[in-house]
C-alpha atoms as a PDB file:
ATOM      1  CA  UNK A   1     -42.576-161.546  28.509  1.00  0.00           C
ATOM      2  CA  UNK A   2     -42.965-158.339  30.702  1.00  0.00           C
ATOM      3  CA  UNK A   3     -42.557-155.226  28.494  1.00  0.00           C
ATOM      4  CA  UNK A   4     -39.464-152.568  29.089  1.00  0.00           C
ATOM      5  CA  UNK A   5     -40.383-149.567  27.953  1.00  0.00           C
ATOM      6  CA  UNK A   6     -36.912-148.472  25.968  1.00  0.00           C
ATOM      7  CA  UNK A   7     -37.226-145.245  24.906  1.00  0.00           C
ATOM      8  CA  UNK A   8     -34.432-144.256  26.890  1.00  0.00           C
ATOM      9  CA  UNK A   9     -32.475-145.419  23.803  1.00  0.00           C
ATOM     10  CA  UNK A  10     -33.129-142.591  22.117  1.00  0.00           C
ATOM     11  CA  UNK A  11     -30.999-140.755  24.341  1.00  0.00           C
ATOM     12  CA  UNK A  12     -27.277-142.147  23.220  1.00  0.00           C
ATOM     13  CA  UNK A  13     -28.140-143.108  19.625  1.00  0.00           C
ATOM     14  CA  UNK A  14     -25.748-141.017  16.980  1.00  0.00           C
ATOM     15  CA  UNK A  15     -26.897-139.658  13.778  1.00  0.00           C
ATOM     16  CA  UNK A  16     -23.754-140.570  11.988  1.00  0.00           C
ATOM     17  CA  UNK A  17     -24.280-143.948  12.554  1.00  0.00           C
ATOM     18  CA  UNK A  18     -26.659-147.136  11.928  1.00  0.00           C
ATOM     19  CA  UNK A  19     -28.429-148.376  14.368  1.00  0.00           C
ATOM     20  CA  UNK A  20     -29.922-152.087  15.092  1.00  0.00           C
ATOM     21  CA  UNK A  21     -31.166-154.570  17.850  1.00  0.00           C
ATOM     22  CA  UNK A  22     -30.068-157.851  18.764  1.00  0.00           C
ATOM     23  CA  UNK A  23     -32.037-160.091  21.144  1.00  0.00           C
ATOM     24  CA  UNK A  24     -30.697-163.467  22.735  1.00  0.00           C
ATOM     25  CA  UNK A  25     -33.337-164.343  25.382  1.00  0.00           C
ATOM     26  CA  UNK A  26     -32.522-161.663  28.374  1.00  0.00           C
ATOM     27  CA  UNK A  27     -29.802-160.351  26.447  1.00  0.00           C
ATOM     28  CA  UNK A  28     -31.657-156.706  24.641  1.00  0.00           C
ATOM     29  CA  UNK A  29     -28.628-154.950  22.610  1.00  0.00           C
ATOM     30  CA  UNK A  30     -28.685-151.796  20.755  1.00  0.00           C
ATOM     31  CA  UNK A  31     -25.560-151.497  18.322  1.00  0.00           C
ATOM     32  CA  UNK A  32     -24.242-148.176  16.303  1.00  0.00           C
ATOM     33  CA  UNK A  33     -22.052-149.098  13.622  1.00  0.00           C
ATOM     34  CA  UNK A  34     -20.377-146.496  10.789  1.00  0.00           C
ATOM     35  CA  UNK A  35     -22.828-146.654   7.875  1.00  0.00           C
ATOM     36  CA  UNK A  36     -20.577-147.785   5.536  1.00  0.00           C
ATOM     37  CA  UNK A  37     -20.081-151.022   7.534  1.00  0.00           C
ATOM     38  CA  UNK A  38     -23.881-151.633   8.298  1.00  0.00           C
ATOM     39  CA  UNK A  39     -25.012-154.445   6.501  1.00  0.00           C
ATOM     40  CA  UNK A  40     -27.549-157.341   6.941  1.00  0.00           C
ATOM     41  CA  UNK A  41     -24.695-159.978   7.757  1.00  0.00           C
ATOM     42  CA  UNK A  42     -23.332-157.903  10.471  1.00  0.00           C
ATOM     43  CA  UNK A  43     -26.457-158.105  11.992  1.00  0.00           C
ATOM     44  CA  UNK A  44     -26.614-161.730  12.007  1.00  0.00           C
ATOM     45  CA  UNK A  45     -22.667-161.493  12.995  1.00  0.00           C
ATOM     46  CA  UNK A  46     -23.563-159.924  15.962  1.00  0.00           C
ATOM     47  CA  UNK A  47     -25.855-162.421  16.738  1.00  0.00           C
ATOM     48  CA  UNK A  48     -23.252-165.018  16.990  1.00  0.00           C
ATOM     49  CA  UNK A  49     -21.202-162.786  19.116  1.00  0.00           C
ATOM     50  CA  UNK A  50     -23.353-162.388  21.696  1.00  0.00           C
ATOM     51  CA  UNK A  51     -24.464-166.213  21.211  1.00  0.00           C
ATOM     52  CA  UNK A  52     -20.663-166.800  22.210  1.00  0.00           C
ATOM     53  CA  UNK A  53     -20.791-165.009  25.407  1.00  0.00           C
ATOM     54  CA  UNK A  54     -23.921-166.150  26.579  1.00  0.00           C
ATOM     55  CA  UNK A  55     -23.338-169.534  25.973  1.00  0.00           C
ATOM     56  CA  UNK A  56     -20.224-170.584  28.312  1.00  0.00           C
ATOM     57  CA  UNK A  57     -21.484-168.402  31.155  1.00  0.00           C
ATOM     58  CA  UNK A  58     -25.058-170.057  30.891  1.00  0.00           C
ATOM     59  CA  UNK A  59     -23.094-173.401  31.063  1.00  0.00           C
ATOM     60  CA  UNK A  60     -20.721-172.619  33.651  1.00  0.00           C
ATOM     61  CA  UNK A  61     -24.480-170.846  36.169  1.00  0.00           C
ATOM     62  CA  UNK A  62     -25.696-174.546  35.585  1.00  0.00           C
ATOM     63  CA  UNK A  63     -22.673-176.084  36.815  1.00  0.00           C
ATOM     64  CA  UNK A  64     -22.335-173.287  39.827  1.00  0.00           C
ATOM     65  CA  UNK A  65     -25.038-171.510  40.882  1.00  0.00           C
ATOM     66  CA  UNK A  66     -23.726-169.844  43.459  1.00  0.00           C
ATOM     67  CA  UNK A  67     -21.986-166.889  41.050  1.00  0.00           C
ATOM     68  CA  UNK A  68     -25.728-166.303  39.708  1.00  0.00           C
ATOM     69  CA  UNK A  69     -27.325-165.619  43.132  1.00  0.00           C
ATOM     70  CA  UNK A  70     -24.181-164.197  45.136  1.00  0.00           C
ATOM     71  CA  UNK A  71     -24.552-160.870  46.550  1.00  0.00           C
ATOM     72  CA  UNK A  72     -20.930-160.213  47.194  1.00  0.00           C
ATOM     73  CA  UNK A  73     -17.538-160.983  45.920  1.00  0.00           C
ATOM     74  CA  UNK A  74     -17.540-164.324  44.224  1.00  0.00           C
ATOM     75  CA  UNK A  75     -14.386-166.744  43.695  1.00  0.00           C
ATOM     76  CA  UNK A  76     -15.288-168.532  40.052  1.00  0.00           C
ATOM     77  CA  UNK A  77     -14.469-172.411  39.997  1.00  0.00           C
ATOM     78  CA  UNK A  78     -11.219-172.941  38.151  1.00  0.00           C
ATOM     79  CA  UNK A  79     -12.821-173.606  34.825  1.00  0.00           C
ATOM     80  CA  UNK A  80     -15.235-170.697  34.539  1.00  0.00           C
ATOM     81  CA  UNK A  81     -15.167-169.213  31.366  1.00  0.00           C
ATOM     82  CA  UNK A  82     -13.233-165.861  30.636  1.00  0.00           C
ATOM     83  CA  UNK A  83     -16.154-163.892  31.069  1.00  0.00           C
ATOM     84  CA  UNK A  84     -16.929-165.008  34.260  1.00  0.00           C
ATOM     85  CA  UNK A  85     -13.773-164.679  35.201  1.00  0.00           C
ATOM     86  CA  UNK A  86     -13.942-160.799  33.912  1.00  0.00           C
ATOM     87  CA  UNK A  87     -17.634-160.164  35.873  1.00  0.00           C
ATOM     88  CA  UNK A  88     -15.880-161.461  38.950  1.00  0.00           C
ATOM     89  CA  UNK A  89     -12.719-159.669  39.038  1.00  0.00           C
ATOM     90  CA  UNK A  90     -14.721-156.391  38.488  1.00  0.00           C
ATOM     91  CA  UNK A  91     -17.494-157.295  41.032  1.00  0.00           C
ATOM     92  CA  UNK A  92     -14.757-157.752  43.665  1.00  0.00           C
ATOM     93  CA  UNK A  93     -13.986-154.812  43.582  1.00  0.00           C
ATOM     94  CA  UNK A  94     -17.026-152.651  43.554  1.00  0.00           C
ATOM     95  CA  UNK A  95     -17.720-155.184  46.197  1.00  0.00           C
ATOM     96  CA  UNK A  96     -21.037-156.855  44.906  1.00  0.00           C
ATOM     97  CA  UNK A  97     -21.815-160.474  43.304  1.00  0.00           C
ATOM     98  CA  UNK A  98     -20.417-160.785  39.875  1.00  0.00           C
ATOM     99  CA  UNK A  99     -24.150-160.597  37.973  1.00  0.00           C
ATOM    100  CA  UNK A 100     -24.006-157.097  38.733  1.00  0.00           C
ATOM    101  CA  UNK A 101     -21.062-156.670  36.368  1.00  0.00           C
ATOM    102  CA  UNK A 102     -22.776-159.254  33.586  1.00  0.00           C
ATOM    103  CA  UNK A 103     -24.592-156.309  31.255  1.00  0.00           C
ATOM    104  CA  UNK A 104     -21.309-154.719  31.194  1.00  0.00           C
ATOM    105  CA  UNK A 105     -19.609-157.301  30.429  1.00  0.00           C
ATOM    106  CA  UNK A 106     -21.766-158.464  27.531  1.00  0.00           C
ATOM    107  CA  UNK A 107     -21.524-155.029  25.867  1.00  0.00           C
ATOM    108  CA  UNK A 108     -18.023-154.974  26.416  1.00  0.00           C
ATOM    109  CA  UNK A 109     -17.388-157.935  24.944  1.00  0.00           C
ATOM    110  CA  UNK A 110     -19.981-157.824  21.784  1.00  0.00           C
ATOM    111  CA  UNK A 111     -18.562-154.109  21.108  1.00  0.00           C
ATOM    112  CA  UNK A 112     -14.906-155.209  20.999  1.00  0.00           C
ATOM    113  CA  UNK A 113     -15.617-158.372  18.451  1.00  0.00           C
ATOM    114  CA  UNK A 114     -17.826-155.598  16.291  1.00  0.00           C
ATOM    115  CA  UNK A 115     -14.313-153.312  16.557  1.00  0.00           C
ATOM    116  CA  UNK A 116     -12.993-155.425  13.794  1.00  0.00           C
ATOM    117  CA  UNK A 117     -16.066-154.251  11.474  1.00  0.00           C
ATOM    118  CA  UNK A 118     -16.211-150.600  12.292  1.00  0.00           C
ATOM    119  CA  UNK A 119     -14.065-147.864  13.725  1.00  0.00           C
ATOM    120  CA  UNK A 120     -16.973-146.357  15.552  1.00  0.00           C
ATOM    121  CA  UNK A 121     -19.351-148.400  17.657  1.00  0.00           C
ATOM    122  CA  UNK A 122     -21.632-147.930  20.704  1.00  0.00           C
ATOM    123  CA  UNK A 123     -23.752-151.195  22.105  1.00  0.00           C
ATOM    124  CA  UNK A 124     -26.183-150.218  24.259  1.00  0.00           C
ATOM    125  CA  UNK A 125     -27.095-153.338  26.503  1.00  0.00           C
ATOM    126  CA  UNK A 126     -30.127-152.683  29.477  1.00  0.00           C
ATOM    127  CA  UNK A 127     -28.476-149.227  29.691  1.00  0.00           C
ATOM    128  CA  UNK A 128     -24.727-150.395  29.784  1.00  0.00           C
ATOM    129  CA  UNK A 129     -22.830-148.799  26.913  1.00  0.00           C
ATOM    130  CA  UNK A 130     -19.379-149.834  25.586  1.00  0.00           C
ATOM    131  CA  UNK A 131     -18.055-146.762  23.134  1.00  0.00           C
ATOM    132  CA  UNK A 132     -15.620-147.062  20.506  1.00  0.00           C
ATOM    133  CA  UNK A 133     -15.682-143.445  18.997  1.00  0.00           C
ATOM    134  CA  UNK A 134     -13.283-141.426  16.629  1.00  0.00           C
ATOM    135  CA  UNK A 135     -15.015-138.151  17.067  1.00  0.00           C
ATOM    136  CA  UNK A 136     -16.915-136.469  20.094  1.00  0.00           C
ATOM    137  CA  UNK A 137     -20.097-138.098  21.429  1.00  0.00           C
ATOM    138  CA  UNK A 138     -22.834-136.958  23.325  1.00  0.00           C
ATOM    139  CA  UNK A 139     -24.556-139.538  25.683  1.00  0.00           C
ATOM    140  CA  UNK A 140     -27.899-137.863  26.904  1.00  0.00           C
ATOM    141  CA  UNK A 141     -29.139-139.150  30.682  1.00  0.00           C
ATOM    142  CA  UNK A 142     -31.851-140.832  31.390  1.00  0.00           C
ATOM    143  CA  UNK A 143     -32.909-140.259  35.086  1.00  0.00           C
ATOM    144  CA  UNK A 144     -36.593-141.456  35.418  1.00  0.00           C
ATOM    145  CA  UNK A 145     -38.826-138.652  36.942  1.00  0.00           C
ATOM    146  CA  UNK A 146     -35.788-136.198  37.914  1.00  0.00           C
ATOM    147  CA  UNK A 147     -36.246-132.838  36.844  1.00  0.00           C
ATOM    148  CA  UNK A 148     -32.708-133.456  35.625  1.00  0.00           C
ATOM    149  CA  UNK A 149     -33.535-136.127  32.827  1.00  0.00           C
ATOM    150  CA  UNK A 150     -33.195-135.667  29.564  1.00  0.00           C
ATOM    151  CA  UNK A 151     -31.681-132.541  30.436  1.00  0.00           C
ATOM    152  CA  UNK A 152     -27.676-133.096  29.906  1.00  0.00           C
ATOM    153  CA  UNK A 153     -25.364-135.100  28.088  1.00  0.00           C
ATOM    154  CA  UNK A 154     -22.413-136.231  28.568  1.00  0.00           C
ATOM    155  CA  UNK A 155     -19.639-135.264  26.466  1.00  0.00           C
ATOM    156  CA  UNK A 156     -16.929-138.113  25.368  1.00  0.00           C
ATOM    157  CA  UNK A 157     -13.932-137.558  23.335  1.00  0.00           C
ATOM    158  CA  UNK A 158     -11.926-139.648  21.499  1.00  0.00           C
ATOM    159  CA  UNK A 159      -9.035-139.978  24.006  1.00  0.00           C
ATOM    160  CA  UNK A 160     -11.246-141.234  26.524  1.00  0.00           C
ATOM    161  CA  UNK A 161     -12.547-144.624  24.292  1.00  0.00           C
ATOM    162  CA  UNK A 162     -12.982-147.273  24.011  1.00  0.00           C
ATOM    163  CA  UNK A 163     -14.897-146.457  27.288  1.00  0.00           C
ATOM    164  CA  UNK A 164     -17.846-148.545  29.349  1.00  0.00           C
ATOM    165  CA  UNK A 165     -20.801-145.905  30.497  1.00  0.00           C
ATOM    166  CA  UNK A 166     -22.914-148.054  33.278  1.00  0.00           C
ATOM    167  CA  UNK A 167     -25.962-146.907  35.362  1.00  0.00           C
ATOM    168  CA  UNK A 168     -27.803-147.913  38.119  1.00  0.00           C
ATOM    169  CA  UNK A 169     -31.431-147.097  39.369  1.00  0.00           C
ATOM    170  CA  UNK A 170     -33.266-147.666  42.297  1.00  0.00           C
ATOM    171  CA  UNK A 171     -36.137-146.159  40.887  1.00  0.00           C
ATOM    172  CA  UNK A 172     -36.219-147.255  37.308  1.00  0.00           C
ATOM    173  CA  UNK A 173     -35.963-150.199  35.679  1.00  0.00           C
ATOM    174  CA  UNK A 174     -36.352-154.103  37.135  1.00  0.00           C
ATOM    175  CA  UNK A 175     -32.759-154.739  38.593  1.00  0.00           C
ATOM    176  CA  UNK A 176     -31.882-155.183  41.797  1.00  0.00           C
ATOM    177  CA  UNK A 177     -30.819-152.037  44.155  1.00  0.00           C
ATOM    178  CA  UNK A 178     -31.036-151.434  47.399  1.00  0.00           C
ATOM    179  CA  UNK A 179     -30.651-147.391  46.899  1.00  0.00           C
ATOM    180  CA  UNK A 180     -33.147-145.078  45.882  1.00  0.00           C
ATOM    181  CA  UNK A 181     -30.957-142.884  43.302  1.00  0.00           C
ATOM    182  CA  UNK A 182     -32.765-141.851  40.225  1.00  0.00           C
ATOM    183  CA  UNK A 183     -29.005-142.330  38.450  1.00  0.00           C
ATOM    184  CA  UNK A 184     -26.052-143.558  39.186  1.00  0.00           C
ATOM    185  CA  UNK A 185     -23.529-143.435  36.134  1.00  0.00           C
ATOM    186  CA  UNK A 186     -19.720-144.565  36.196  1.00  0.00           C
ATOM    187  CA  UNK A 187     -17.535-144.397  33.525  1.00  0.00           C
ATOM    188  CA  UNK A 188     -14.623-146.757  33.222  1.00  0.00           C
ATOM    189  CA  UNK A 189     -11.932-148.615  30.593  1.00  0.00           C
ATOM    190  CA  UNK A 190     -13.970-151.733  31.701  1.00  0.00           C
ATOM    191  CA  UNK A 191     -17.517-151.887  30.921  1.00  0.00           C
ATOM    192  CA  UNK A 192     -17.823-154.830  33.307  1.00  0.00           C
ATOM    193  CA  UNK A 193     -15.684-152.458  35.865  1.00  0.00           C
ATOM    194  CA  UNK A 194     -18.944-149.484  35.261  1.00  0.00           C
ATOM    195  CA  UNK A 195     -21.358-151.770  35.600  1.00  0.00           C
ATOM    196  CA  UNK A 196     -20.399-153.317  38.470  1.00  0.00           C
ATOM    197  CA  UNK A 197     -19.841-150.099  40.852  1.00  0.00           C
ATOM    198  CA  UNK A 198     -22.740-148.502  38.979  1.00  0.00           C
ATOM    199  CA  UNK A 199     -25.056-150.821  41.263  1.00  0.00           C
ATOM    200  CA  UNK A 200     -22.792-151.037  44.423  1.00  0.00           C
ATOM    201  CA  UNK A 201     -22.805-146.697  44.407  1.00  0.00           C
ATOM    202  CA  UNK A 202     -26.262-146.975  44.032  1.00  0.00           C
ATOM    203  CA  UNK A 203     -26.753-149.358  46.731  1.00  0.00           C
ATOM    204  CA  UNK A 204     -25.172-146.418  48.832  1.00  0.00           C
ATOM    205  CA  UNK A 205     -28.375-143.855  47.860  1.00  0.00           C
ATOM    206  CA  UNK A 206     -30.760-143.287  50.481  1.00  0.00           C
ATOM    207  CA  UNK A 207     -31.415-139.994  50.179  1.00  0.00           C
ATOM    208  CA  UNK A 208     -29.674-136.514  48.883  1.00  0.00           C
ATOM    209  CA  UNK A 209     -27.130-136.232  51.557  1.00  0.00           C
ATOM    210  CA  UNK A 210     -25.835-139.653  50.543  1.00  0.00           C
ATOM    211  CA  UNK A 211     -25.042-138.427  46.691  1.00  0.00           C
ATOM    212  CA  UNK A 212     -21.270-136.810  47.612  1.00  0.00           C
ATOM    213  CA  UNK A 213     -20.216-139.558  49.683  1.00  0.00           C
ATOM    214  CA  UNK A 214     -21.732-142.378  46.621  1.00  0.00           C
ATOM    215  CA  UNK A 215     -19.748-140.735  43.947  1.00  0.00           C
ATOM    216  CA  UNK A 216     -16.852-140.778  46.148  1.00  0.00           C
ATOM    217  CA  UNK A 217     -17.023-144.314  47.125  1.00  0.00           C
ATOM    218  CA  UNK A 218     -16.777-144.717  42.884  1.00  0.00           C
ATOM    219  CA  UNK A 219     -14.049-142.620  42.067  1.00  0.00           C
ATOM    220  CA  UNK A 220     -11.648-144.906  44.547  1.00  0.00           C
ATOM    221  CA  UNK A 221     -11.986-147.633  43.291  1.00  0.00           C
ATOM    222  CA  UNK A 222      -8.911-148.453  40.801  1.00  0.00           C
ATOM    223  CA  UNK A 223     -10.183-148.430  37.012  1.00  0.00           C
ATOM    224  CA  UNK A 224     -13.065-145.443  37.668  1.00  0.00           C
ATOM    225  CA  UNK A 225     -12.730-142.427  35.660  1.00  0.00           C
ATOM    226  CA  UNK A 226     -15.842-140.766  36.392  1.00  0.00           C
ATOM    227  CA  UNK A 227     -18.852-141.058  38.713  1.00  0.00           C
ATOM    228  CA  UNK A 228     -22.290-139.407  38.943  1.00  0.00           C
ATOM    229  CA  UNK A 229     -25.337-139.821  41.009  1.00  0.00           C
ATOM    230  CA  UNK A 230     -28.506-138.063  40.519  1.00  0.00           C
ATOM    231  CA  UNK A 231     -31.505-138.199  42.877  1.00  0.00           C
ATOM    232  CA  UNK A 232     -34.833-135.546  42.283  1.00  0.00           C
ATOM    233  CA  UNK A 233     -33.376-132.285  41.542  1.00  0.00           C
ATOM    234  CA  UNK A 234     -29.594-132.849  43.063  1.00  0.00           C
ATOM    235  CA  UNK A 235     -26.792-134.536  41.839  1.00  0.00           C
ATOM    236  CA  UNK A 236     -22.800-134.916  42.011  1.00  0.00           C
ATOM    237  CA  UNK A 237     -20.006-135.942  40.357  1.00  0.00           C
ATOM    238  CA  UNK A 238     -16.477-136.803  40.739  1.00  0.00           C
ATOM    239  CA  UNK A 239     -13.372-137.257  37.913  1.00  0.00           C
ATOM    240  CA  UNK A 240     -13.532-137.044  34.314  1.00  0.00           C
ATOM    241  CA  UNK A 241     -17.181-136.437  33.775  1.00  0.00           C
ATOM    242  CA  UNK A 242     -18.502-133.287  31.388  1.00  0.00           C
ATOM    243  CA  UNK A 243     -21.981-132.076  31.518  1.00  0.00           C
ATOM    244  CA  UNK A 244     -23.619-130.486  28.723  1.00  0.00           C
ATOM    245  CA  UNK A 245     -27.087-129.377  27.854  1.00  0.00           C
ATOM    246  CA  UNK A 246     -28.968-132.098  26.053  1.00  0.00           C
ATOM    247  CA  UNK A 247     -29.235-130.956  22.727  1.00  0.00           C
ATOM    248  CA  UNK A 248     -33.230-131.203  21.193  1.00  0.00           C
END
């Protein structure tokens, strides 16, 4: 197995809350839960959750393999599972093929079983975060080698969750992206929504003239609250995005 460095992780986890990591084969979660809901079984709960995502859309790729490899909007067979159904709808219309929504998705759907357990929960999946919150968060950025790194946060509030923070990277990371921006974040209602426009707004990087017209690309499409691109020293955003300093 190649190795992912994940430090990056470090970046949205909350002191108020436990974390802990799930694996199932390429799925790689990190989950916050309130403390006094943390426990061993939720662990192996969570497990099974993901388990029961993975499982019908890993049935339904054997059965059409066309939605794995697609580059662009996808119509699912008539018995694809609900989440496929969910990565497709949301690929559509960022405009990309549906695995570009599937991280998203996952988290999405993993973090809204786990809202049953606890009030407050972030799951962290490949850098896709779905955020269930009851108090103000702060989400640091991870840009790769942009002076702006691990510089700012962004600030969530309550009235903004449950809410799906996605990014894209040409520069970091192994998924595909035909842009060069060092960050591309969107935040949306739908995790699957982020994730998905995340990588076609970071398609649209090339250089630093491009950031302005990425971000804007983001912000209209229906279901984006937020966009922000980042690329060396330069960035831009558009909608309900707050910067703050990252706090040491």
């Amino acid at each position: 197995m190649q190795y992912l460095d994940r430090s990056y992780r470090e970046l949205h986890r909350q002191d108020d809350l436990t974390h802990f990591k799930v694996a199932v084969k390429e799925t790689d979660l990190d989950v916050g839960v309130r403390r006094d809901q943390y426990s061993a079984e939720l662990i192996e709960k969570t497990r099974q959750i993901v388990e029961q995502c993975r499982e019908p859309l890993e049935k339904y790729i054997k059965e059409d393999p066309g939605f794995l490899t697609a580059l662009t909007p996808y119509e699912p067979a008539p018995y694809a599972p609900q989440i496929a159904v969910e990565m497709a709808e949301a690929a559509s219309l960022a405009g990309v093929g549906p695995m570009a929504s599937v991280a998203g998705a996952i988290a999405q759907n993993v973090g809204k079983s786990l809202a049953k357990y606890s009030r407050d929960v972030i799951v962290e999946n490949g850098g896709d975060i779905y955020l269930r919150t009851g108090r103000i968060r702060y989400i640091g950025i991870f840009a790769g080698r942009s002076a702006l790194g691990q510089k700012l946060a962004l600030e969530i509030r309550p009235r903004q969750s449950p809410l799906g923070i996605c990014t894209s990277s040409g520069t970091v990371g192994y998924s595909l992206s035909f842009g060069v921006a060092d960050a591309v974040i969107i935040l949306s209602k739908s995790a699957a929504l982020a994730d998905a426009v995340a990588t076609a707004s970071a398609n649209l990087v090339h250089n630093k003239e491009d950031l302005a017209a990425a971000v804007d690309f983001a912000i209209g499409i229906n279901g984006v609250d937020g966009a922000l691109a980042i690329i060396g020293d330069m960035l831009a955003f558009r909608g309900h995005v707050k910067l703050v300093p990252l706090k040491a």
